[in-house]
N, C-alpha and C. Protein backbone atom coordinates (compact mmCIF):
# COMPACT_ATOMS: atom_id res chain seq x y z
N UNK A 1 0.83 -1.19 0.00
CA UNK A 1 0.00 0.00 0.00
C UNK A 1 0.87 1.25 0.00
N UNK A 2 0.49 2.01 -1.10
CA UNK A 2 1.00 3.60 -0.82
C UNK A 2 0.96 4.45 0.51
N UNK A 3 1.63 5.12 0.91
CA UNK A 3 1.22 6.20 2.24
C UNK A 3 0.20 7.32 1.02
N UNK A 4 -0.82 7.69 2.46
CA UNK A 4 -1.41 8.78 2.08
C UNK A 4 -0.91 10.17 1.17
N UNK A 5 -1.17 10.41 -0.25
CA UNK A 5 -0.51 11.70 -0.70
C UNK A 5 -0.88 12.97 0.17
N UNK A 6 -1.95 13.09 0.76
CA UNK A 6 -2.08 14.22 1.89
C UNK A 6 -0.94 14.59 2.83
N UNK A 7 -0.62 13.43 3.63
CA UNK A 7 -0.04 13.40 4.30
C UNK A 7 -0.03 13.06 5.24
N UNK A 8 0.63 13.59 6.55
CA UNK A 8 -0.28 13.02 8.21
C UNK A 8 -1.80 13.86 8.08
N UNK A 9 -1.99 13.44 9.40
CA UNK A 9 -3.21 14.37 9.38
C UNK A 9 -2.86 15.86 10.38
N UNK A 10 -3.93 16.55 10.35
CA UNK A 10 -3.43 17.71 10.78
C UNK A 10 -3.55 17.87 12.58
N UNK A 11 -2.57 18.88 13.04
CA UNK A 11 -2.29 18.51 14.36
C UNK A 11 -3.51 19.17 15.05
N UNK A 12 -3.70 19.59 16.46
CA UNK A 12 -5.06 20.20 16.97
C UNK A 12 -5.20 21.49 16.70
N UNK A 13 -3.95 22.30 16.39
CA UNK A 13 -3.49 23.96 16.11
C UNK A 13 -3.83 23.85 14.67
N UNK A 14 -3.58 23.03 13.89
CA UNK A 14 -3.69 22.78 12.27
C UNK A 14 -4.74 22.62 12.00
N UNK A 15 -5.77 21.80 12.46
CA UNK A 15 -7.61 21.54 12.36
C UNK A 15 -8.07 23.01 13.07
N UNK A 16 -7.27 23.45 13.75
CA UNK A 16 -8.33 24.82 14.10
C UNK A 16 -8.13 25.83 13.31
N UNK A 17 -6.78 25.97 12.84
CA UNK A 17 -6.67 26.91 11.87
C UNK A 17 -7.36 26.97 10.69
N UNK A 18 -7.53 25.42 9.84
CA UNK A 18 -8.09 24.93 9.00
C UNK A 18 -9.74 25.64 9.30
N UNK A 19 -10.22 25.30 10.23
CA UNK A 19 -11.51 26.07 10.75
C UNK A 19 -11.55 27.20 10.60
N UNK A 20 -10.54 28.04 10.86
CA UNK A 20 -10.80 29.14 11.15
C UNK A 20 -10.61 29.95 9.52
N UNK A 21 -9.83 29.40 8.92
CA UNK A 21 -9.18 29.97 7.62
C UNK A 21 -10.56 29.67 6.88
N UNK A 22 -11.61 28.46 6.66
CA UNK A 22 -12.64 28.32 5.71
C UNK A 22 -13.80 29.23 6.09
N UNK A 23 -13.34 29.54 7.47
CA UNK A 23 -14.92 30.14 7.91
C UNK A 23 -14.57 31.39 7.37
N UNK A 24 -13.30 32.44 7.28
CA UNK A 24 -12.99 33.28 6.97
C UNK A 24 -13.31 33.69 5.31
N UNK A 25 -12.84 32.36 4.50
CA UNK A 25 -13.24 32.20 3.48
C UNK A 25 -14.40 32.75 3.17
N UNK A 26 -14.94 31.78 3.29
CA UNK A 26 -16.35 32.04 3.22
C UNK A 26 -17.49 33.12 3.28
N UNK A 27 -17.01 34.31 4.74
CA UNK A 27 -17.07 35.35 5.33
C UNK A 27 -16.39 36.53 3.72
N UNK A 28 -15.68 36.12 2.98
CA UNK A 28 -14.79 37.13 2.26
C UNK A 28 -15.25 37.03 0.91
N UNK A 29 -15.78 35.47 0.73
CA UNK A 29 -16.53 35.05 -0.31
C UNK A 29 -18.43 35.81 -0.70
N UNK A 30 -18.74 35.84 0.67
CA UNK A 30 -19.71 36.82 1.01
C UNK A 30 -19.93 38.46 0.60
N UNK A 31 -18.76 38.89 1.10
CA UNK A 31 -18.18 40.51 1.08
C UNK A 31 -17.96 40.61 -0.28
N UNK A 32 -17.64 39.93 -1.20
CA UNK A 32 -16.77 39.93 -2.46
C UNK A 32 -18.39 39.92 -3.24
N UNK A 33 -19.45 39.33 -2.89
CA UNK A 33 -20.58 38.89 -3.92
C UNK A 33 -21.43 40.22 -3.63
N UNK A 34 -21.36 40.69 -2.06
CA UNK A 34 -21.91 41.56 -2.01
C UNK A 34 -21.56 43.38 -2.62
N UNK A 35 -20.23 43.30 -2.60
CA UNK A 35 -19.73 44.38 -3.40
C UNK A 35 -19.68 44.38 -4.68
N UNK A 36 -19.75 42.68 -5.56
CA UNK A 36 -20.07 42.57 -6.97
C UNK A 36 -21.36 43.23 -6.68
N UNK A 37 -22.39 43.23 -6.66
CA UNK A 37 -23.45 43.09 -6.53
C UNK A 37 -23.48 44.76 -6.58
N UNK A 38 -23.11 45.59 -5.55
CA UNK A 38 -23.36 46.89 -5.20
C UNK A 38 -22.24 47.56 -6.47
N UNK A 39 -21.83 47.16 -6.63
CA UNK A 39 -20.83 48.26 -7.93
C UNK A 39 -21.68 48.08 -8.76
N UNK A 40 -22.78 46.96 -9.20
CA UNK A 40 -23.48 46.91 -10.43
C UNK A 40 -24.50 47.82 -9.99
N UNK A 41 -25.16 47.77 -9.05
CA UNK A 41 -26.05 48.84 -8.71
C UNK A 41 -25.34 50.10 -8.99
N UNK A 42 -24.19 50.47 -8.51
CA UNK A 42 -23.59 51.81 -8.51
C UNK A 42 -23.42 52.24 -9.97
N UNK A 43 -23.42 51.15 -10.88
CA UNK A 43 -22.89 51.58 -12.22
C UNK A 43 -24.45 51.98 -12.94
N UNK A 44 -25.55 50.97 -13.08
CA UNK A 44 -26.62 50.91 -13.15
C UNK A 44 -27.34 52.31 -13.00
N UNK A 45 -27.37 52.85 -11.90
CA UNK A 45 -27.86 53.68 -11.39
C UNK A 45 -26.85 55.35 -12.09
N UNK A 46 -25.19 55.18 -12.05
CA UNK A 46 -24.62 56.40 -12.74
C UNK A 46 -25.36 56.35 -14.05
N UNK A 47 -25.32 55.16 -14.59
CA UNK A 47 -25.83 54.90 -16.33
C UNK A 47 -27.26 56.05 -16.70
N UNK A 48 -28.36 55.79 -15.29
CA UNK A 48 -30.01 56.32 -15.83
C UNK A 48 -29.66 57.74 -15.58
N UNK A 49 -28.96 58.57 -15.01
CA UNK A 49 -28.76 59.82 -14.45
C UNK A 49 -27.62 60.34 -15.85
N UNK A 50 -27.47 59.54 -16.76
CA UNK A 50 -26.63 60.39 -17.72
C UNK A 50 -27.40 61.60 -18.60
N UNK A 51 -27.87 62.27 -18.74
CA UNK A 51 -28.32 62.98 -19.63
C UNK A 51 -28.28 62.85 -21.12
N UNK A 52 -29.19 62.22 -21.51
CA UNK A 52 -29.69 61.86 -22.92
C UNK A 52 -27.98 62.98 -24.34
N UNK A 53 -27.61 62.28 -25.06
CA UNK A 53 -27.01 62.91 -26.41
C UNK A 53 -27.71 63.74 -27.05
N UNK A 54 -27.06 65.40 -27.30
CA UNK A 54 -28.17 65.70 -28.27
C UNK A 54 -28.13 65.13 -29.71
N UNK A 55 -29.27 65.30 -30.43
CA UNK A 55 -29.41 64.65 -31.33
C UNK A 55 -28.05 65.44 -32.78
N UNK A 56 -28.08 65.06 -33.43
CA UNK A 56 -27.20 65.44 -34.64
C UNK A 56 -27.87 66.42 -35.72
C-alpha cells in the first residue's frame, strides 16, 4: 500500500486553523458577492442619471 498523498493528518493547532481559515473564506466570499453586486447597482444607477445625447 502507498502512504497517504495528503499526508499526516493535521495537528489540533492545524484543524483549528483549517476552521478558522474556511470560515474566513467564506465570510470574504460573502463581502466579495456583495460588493459585486453593489458596484453593479452603482454603475446601473450612474448609467439612468446620464443625460440623454443631443441629437445630430
Amino acid at each position: 500500500m502507498s502512504a497517504d498523498p495528503a499526508g499526516p493528518p493535521p495537528t489540533g493547532d492545524e484543524h483549528a486553523e483549517l476552521i478558522f481559515l474556511r470560515a474566513e473564506n467564506a465570510l470574504l466570499r460573502t463581502e466579495r458577492d456583495i460588493l459585486v453586486k453593489a458596484a453593479g447597482w452603482f454603475a446601473a444607477d450612474a448609467l439612468s442619471r446620464r443625460p440623454d445625447p443631443e441629437p445630430r
